[in-house]
Each structure stands twice: as C-alpha cells, then as structure tokens.
Protein backbone atom coordinates (compact mmCIF):
# COMPACT_ATOMS: atom_id res chain seq x y z
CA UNK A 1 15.01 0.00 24.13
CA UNK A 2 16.74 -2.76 22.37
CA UNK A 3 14.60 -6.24 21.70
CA UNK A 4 15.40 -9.30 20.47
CA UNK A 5 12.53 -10.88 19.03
CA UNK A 6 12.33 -14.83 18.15
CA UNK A 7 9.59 -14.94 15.51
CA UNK A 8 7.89 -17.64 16.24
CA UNK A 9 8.32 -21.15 13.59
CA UNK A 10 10.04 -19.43 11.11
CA UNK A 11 13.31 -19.67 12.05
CA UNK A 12 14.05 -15.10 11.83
CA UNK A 13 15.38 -13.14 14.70
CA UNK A 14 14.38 -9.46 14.34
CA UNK A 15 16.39 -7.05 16.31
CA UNK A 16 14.61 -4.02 17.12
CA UNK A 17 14.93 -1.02 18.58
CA UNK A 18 12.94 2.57 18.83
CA UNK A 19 15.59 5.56 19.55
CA UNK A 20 15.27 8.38 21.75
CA UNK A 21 14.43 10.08 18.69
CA UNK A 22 11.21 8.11 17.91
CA UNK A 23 13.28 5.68 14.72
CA UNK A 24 11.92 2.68 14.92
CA UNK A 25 14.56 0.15 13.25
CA UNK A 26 14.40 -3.40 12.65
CA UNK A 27 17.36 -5.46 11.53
CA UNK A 28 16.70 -9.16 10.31
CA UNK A 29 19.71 -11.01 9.16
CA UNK A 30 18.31 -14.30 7.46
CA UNK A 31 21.26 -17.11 7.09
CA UNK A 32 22.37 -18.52 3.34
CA UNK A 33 21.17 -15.08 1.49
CA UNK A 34 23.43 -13.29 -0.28
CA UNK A 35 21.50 -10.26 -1.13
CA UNK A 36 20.29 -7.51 1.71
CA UNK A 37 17.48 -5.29 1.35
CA UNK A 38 16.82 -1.72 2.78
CA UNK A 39 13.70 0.27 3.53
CA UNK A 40 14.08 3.85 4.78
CA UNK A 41 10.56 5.08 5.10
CA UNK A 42 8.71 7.88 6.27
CA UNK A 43 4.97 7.69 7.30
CA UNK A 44 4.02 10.70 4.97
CA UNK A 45 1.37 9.97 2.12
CA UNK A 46 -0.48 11.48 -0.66
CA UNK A 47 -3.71 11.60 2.09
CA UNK A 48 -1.76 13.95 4.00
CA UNK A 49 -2.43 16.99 2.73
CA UNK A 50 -3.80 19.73 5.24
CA UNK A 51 -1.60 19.61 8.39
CA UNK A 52 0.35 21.87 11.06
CA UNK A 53 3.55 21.96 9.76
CA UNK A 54 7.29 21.94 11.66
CA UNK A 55 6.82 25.67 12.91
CA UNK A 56 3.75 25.45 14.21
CA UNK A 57 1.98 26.66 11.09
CA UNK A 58 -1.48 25.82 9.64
CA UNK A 59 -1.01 24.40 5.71
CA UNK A 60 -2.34 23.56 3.14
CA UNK A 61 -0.52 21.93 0.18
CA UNK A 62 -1.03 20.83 -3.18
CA UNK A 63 -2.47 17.37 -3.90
CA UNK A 64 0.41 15.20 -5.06
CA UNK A 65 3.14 16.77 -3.69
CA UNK A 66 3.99 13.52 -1.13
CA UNK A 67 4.96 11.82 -4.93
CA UNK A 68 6.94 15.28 -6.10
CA UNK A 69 8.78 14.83 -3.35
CA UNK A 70 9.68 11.66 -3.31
CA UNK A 71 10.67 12.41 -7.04
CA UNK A 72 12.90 15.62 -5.73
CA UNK A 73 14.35 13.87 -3.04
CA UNK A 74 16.79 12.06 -5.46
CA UNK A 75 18.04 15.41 -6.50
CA UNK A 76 21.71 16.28 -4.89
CA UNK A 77 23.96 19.65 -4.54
CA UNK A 78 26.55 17.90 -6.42
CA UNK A 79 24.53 16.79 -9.44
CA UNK A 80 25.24 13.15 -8.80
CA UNK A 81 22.24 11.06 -9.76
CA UNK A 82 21.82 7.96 -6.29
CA UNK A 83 20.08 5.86 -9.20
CA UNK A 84 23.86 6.02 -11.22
CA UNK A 85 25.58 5.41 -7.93
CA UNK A 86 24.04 2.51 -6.92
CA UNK A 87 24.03 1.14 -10.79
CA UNK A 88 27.67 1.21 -10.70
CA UNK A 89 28.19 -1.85 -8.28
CA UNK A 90 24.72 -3.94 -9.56
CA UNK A 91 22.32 -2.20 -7.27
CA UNK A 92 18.69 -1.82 -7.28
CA UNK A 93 17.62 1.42 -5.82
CA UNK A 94 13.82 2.71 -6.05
CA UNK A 95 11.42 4.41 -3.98
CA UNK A 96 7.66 4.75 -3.46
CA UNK A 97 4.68 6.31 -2.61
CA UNK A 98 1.51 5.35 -1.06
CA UNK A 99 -1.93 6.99 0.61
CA UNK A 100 -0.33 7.02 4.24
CA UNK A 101 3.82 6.56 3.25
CA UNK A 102 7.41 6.51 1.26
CA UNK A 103 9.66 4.72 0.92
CA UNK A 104 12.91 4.40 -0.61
CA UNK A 105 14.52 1.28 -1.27
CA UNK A 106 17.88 -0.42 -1.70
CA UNK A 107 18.43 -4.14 -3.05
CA UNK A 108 21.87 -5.23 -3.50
CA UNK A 109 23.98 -7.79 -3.00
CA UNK A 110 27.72 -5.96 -1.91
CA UNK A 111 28.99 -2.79 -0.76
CA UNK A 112 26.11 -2.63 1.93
CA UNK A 113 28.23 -0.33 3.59
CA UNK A 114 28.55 1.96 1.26
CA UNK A 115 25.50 1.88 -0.14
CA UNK A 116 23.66 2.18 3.54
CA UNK A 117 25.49 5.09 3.63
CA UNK A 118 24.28 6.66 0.58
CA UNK A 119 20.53 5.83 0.58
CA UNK A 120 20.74 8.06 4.56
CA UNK A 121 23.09 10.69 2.43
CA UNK A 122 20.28 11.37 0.11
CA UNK A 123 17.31 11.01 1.82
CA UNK A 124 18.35 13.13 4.92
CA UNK A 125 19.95 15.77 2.76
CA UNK A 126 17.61 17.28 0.45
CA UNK A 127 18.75 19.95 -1.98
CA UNK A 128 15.50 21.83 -3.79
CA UNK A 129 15.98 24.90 -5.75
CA UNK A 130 13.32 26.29 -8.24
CA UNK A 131 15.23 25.10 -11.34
CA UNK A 132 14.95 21.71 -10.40
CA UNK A 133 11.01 21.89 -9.06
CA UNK A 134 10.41 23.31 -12.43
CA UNK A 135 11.99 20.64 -14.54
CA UNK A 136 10.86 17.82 -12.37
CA UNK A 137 7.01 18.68 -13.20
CA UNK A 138 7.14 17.63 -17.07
CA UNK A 139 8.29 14.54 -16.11
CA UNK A 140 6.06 13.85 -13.29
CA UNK A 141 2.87 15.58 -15.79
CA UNK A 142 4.15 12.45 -18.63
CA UNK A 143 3.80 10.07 -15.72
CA UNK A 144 0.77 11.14 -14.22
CA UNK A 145 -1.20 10.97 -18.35
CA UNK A 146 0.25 7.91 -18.79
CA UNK A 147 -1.08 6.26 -15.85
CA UNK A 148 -4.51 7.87 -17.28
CA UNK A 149 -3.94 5.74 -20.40
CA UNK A 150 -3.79 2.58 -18.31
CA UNK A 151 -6.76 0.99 -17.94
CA UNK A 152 -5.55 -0.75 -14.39
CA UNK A 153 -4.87 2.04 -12.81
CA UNK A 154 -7.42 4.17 -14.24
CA UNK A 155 -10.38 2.31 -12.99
CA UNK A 156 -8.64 2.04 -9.92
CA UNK A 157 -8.85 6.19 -10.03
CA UNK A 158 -12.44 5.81 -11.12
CA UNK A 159 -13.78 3.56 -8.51
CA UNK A 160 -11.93 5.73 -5.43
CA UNK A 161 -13.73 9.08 -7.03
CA UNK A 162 -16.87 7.05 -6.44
CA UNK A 163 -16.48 5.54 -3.34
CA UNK A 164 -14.61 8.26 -1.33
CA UNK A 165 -16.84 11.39 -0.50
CA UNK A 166 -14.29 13.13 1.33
CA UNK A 167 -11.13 11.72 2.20
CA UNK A 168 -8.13 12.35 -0.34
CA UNK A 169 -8.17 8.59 -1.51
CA UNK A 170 -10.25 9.96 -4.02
CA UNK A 171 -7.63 11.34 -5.64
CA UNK A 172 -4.63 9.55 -7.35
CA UNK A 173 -1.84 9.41 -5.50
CA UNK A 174 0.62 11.63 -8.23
CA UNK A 175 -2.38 14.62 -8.04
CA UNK A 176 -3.13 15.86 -11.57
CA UNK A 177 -1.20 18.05 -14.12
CA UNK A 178 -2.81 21.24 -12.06
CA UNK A 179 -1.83 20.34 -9.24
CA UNK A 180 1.46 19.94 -9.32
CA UNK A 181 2.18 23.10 -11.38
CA UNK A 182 1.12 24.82 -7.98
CA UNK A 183 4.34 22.91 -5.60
CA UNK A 184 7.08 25.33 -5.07
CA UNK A 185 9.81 24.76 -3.56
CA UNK A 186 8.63 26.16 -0.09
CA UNK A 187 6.15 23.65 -0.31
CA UNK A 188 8.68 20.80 -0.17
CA UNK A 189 10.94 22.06 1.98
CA UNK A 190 7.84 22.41 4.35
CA UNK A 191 6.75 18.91 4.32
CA UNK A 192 10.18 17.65 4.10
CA UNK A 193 10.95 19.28 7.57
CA UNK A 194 7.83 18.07 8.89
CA UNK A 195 7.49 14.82 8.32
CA UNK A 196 10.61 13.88 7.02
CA UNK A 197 11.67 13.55 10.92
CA UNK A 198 12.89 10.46 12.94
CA UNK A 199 9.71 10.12 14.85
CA UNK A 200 7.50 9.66 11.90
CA UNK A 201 10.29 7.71 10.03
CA UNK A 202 10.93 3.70 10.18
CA UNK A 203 14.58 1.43 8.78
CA UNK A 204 13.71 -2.07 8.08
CA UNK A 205 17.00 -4.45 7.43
CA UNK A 206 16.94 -7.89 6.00
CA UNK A 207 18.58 -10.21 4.45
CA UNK A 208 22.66 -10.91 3.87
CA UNK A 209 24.64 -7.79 5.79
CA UNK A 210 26.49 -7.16 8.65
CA UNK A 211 25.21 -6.48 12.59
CA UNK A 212 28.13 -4.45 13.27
CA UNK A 213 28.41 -2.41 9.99
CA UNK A 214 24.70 -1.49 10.37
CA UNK A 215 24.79 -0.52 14.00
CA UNK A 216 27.55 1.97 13.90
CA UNK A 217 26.07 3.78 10.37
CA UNK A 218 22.66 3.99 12.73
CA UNK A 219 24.49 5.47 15.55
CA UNK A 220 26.62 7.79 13.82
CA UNK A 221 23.86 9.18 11.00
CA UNK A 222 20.32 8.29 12.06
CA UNK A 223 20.47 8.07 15.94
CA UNK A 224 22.15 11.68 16.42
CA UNK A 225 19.11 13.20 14.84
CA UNK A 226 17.21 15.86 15.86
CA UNK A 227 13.20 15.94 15.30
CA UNK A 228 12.52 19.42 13.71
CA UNK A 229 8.49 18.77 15.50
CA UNK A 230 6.49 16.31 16.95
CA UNK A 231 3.99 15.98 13.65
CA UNK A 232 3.14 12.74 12.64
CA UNK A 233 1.80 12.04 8.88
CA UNK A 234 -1.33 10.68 10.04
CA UNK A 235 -4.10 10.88 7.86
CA UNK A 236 -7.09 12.68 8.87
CA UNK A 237 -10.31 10.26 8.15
CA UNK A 238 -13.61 11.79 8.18
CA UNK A 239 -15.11 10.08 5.68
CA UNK A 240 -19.49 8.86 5.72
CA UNK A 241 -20.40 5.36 4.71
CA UNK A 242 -22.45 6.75 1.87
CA UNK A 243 -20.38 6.33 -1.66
CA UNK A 244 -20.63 9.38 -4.69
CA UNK A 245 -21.94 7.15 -7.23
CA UNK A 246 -22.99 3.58 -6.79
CA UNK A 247 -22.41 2.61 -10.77
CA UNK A 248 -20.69 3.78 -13.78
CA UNK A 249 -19.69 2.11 -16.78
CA UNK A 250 -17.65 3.84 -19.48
CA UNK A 251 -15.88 2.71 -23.04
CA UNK A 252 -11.92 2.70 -22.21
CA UNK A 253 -9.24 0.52 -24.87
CA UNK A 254 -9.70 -2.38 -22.79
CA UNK A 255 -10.06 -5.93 -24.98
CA UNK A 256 -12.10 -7.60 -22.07
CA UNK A 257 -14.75 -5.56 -20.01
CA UNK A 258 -13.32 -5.11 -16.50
CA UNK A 259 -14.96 -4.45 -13.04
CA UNK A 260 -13.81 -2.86 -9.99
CA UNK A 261 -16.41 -2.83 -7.09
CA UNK A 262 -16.05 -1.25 -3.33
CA UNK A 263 -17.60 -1.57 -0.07
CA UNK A 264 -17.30 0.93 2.58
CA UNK A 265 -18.08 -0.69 5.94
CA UNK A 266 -17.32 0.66 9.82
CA UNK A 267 -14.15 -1.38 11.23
CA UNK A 268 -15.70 -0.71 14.81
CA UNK A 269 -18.88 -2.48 13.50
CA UNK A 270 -16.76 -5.90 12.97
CA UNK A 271 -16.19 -7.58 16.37
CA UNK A 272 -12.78 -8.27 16.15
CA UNK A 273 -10.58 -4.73 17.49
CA UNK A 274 -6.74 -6.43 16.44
CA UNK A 275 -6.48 -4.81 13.24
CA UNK A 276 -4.49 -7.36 11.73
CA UNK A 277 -6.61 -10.03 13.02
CA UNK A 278 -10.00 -8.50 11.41
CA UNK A 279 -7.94 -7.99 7.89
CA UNK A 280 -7.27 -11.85 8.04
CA UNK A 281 -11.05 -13.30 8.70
CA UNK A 282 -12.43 -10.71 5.96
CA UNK A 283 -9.58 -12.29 3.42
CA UNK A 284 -10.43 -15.87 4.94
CA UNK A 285 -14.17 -15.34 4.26
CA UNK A 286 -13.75 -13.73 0.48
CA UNK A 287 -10.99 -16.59 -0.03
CA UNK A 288 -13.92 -18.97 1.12
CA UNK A 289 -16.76 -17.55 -0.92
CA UNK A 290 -14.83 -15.97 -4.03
CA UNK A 291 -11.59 -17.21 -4.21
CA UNK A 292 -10.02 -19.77 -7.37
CA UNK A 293 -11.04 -23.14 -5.21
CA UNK A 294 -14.84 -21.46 -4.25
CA UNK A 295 -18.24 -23.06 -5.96
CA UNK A 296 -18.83 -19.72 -6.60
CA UNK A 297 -15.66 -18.76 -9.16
CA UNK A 298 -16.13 -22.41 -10.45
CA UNK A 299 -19.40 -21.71 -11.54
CA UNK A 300 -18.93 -18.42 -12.89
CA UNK A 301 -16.14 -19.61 -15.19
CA UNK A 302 -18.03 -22.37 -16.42
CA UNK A 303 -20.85 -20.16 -17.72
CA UNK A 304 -17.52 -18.06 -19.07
CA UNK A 305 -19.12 -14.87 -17.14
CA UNK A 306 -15.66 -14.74 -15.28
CA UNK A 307 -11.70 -15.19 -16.48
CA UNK A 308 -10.07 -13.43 -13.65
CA UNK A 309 -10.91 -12.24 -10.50
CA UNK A 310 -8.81 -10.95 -7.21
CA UNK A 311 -9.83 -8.83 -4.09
CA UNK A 312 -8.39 -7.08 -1.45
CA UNK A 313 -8.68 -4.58 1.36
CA UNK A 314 -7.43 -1.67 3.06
CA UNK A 315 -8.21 0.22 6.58
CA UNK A 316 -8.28 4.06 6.86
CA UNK A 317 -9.72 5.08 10.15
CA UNK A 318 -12.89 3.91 11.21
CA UNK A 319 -13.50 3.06 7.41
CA UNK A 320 -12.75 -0.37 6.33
CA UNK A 321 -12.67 -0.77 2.38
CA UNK A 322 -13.54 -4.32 0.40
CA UNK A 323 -12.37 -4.35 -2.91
CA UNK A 324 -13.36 -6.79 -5.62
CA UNK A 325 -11.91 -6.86 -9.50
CA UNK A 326 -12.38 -9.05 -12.37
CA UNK A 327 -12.68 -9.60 -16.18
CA UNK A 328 -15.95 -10.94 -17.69
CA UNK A 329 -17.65 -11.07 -21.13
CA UNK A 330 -20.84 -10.11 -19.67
CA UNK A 331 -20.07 -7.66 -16.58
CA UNK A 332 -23.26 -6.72 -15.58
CA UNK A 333 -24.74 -10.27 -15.47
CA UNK A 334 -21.45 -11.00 -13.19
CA UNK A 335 -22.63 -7.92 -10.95
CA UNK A 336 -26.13 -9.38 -10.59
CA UNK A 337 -24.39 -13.01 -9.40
CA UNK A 338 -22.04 -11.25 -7.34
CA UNK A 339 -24.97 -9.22 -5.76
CA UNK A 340 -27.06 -12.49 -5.03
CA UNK A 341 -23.77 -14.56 -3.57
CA UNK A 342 -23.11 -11.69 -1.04
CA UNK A 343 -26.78 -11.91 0.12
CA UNK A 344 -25.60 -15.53 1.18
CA UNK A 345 -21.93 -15.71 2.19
CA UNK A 346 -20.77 -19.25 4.52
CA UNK A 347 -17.59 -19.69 6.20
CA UNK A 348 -17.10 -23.25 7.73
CA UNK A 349 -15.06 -24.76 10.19
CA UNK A 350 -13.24 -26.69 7.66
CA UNK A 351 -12.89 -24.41 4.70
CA UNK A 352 -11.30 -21.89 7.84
CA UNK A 353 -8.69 -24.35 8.96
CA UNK A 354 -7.81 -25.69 4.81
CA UNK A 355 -6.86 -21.64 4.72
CA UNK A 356 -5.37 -20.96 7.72
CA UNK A 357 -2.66 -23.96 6.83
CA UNK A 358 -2.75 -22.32 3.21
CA UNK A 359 -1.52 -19.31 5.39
CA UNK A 360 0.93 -20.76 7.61
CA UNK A 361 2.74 -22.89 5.03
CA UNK A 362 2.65 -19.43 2.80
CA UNK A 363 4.28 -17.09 5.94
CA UNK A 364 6.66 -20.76 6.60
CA UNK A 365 7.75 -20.48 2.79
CA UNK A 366 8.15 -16.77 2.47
CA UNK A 367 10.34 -16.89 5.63
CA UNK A 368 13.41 -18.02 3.39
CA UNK A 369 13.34 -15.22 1.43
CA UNK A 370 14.32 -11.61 1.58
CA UNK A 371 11.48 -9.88 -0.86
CA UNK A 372 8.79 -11.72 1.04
CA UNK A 373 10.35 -11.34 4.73
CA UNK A 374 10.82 -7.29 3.76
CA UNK A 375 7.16 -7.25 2.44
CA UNK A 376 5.65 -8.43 5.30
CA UNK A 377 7.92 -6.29 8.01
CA UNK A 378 7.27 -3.14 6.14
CA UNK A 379 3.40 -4.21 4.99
CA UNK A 380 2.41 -4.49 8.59
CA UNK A 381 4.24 -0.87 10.07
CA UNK A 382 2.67 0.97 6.89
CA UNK A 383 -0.80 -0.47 7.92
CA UNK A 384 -0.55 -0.91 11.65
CA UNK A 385 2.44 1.36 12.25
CA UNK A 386 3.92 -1.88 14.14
CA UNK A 387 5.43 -5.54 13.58
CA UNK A 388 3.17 -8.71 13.64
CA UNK A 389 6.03 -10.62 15.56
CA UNK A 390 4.19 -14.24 15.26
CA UNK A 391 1.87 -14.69 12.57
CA UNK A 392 1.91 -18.15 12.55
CA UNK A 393 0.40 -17.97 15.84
CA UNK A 394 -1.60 -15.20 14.71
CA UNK A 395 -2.90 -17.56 12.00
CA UNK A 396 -3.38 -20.49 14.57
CA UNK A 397 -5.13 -18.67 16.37
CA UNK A 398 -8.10 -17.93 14.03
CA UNK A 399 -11.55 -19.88 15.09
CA UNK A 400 -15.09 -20.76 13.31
CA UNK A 401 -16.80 -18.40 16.24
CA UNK A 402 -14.86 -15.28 15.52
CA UNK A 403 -15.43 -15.79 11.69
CA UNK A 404 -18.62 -16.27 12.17
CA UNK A 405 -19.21 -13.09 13.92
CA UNK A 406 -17.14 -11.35 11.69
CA UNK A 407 -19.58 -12.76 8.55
CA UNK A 408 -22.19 -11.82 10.12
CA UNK A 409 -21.27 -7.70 10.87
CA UNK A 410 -19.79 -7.32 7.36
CA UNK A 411 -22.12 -4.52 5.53
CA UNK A 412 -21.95 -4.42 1.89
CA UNK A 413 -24.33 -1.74 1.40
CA UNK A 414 -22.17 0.47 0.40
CA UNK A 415 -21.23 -0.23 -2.67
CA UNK A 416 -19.67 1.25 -5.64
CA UNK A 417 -19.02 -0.09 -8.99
CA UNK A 418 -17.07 0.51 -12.20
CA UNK A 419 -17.09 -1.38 -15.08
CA UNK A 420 -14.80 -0.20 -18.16
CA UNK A 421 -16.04 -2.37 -21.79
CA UNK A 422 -14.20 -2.33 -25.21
CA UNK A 423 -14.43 0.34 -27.71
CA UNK A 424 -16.21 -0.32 -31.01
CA UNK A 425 -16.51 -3.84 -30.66
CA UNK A 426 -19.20 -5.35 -32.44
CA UNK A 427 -19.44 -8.44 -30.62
CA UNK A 428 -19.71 -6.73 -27.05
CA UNK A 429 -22.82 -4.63 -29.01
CA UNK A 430 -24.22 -7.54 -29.94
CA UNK A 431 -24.70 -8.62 -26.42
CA UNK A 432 -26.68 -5.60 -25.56
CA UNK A 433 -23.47 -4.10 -23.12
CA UNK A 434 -24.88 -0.51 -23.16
CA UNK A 435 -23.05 3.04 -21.75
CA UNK A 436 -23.82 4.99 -19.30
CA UNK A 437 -24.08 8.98 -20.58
C-alpha cells in the first residue's frame, strides 16, 4: 500500500510503501539538495546468532559473522571491487553493522541511476567461495585488534561484558580472532538466505534524485523478489536485571582516566509503552540533571572532577540500557557525586519545555539536510522497526506529568562501571588512583 506522508512542520513528504514481499521503502526527495543518499538495510545483527534458518533448520553460528558478512558481501564473480565503482564518478559508498542490523550505504551526488543499480547488484548477488572467506579473515582479525587498541571502543567492550549476563551485546560486534576463523562459507550463505530477504530488509531514499528513476529500478529489481522464508533477524532477549560485575578499573594508554557506567532497568517498569516516546523523557531528564547547561556538570567542572561527559541509551527487549561516559582527573570521586545526584534527580516544568524547543528547533534544522533527514528515517526503523512520521508533534506533545512518572520508575540499581586510568603516570599515583587486580 502506497502512502503519502506530510511530515508534519518540516516541510518533507515521505513516500512510502511496504511490497507484497514485506520491503518496506521510503523515498524522501528534499528540494535545493544536490546530493541523494541511499540505505539498503537488512534487520540482521551481530545479536543474532542462534536462529532457524531459510530451510527450516536449527543453527548456530559463529559470533561475528553478521560483520564477515557484511565484509564478504562486497565481494563479486567478476572481481570488480563496488568501492572502485562508485569512486570512479565521486561516490561515497560504505556499509555497517550494528547489534540488531546492516546496512550499506550510497552518498553521491550524480549517476543515481546507475549507482542505485549497483548498490541492489551487489547486495542481492552474493558470490562466496572459500578462497575469498579465507583471505577476508586477516583483514577482519587486523580490524578486530585494532579496535582492542582503542581505548573508546574498548571500554565500550568492557562495560557490555559487565553489564550483559546473557544476551550477545556482551560481545563486540566483529566477534574475536577465534571466532571468525570458525565462518565458512556455508555459514554465510546460510544467513545470507535467511535474512538477507525482502521481508526483513528496508530502502530509505533521500535527498536530490528522481521519483520516476527510483520507482521503476524498485519494480524491476527489488519488488519481483522472492522471500527464501519468513525469518526475521530479531534478537532473542532473555537477559536478568542483575549485571556480571558492578566495578572494574584497569591501566589502558589513555592520557585522561575515562568512565563508562550502565544501568539495566525494565522498559515495562517505565509508564510510558510508545517506545520512542519513553527514549525521549529518559534523554529529557539526563539532559536536565547531567547535561552541559545542568548545576550538576557546572559544578563538577569547576572542582575540575569532570572535562567531558555524554550519555545515551538503547532498548533491547524488555531491557532498557542508560549509559553514561566521561573524562575526569579523579574518576572515582566523580562516581561517588554521580552516585549521590542520581539519589536526587528533578525534572521541572520549565527545564522540560527549554528542551523540548531545544528539540523541535534541532528536528526543524536537521530537516534541510540529507545526513540528518537519513539519520533519523533509518535511526527510528533500526530501533522501532518503523517511521516517527511527526516528531515535532511527538516533541510537543511531551508534559511535566508523564516526566514525572517516568523520573520516578527509573531504577538505577543496576549498575555497572568501568573506569580505564593512565599508565605509569606519576601524577595520577600521587592522587592515590589505585587498580583493581
């Protein structure tokens, strides 16, 4: 069924439609841009990794191998690399892999025809073979160690090892060394023909292009599709509130100590069932309490126990996961303030509606350009597996009661936290920052 949807105050039509096959497409043409953007993506993750697979099988694959094969998909029959394609008429092409997706990714500004064309060609053709499995491991082992030497994304790693019990978030999204040297080719083939199917699979259009020349490619290579099985990559959640370990602190080559902390907390414990609409009030009330403008980061930078700071969250299930980071001298003093501001948390009627126009002018702004108009399309189907068609309204809709209620059903104990300090530093000794054996 074909929609036209008027989003709401910020001037975008969205065109969208969900095929017979289960492809859910959107096309947004925005007016004055000259460049387009593509996402072809498929709702398979690195979560997903224990499913029934396209003939009906039981499997169980190798962690990682949602990554590999995002990696091997690039491969072709005819030895042509899509990434030298695409560079020859100014191109971006990349792709991407999450805990619940991939997605691959086109950014150009001419030949959308052509290069429409190409990104469908490669992704819906794969072409494995054992040579190419093999060789595409070292190169996927040298990403996977140096990720390890990054201290960003190895406390990330850390902190998920610590919080997650069960569920593969745990567990970086690449795998490690050993497990990839276990994917075979059989393997990918298996979870390409699962998943890699037009019911679990999403387009999202935007930007410069044309109606017409997108709507017949559709039709001729994505609508005549045939779904090999109904499996969707949904990832299986049964994960307890309880965390591994609730502290750890480690020497990494870091020059400022840094600190990741998590809460794990029920989503059907918050009163507020839209997901989107719960994600917003938890961000409004950390914005309110933690964020750059809050007496709480003023403070903390003037008593330099804070530089930087940022949080976040993500949903998995029934499991909804608060994320806090930041850089501080004196980390565990930071914890201890942290620890005592979460035991008294406000949200007021006018610090609410100072951020919900912070919001609104930020979704008004973003409207006029392509990066931030794709972001937000493809953010909301990878989290909510559908399109928030007015968030301005969504925004304006957001009252002191519901925030309220939503303070006061957040459960933060749950908590896990990692803090990484500098190696052989005499001045972070001096301060008394002891390890953790």
């Amino acid at each position: 069924m074909k929609q036209i949807i008027i989003m709401n105050k910020l001037d975008i039509t969205m065109h969208h439609e969900k095929f017979s096959n289960g492809l859910d497409v959107y096309l947004v043409p925005i007016k004055d841009k000259k460049k387009y953007y593509i996402t072809l993506g498929t709702y398979f993750g690195s979560t997903t990794t224990e499913f029934t697979d396209y003939k009906g099988n039981k499997v169980k694959v190798p962690n990682g191998i949602a990554h590999f094969l995002e990696h091997k998909v690039f491969a072709s029959k005819n030895g042509i690399d899509p990434m030298s394609f695409y560079s020859k008429s100014g191109t971006d092409c990349n792709a991407s892999t999450s805990y619940n997706n991939t997605k691959y990714i086109v950014l150009g500004t001419k030949n959308f025809k052509e290069n429409f064309e190409y990104l469908i060609d490669f992704v819906m053709n794969p072409y494995f073979t054992e040579e190419n499995v093999e060789k595409e491991k070292g190169i996927i082992a040298q990403e996977i160690n140096m990720y390890k030497d990054d201290p960003e994304s190895r406390i990330d790693d850390v902190l998920r090892a610590n919080l997650y019990v069960k569920n593969n978030r745990k567990i970086n999204v690449a795998g490690e060394v050993a497990d990839i040297e276990k994917i075979t080719k059989d393997d990918l083939y298996t979870c390409y023909n699962t998943f890699y199917n037009p019911n679990n699979m999403f387009l999202v259009i935007a930007g410069s292009f044309s109606m017409k020349d997108a709507e017949e490619i559709i039709k001729d290579k994505l609508e005549v599709l045939m779904n090999r099985c109904d499996r969707r990559g949904e990832e299986v959640f049964n994960e307890p509130l309880n965390v591994v370990k609730d502290y750890v602190k480690e020497e990494e080559n870091v020059l400022v100590p840094k600190m990741l902390i998590g809460f794990k907390m029920k989503s059907s414990d918050i009163p507020i069932k839209d997901d989107a609409k719960r994600s917003i009030y938890i961000s409004a009330i950390l914005t309110a309490n933690f964020g750059k403008t809050s007496k709480f980061y003023e403070k903390m930078t003037e008593d330099n126990l804070l530089s930087s700071s940022t949080f976040y969250t993500e949903r998995a299930g029934d499991i909804t996961t608060v994320y806090f980071g930041a850089e501080s001298t004196f980390p565990d003093e930071l914890l201890e303030k942290f620890k005592e501001k979460l035991k008294n948390l406000k949200i007021t009627k006018d610090s609410l509606d100072r951020l919900k126009k912070v919001y609104i002018a930020s979704e008004i702004r973003g409207s006029g350009y392509v990066n931030s108009v794709m972001g937000s399309l493809v953010g909301d189907l990878v989290r909510y597996h559908k399109v928030t068609n007015a968030p301005v309204d969504l925004y304006e809709s957001l009252n002191i009661d519901d925030a309220k209620k939503v303070l006061n059903s957040l459960n933060f104990d749950n908590m896990s936290t990692v803090i990484f300090i500098p190696k052989n530093m005499k001045s972070f000794k001096e301060n008394k920052i002891e390890v953790n054996n």
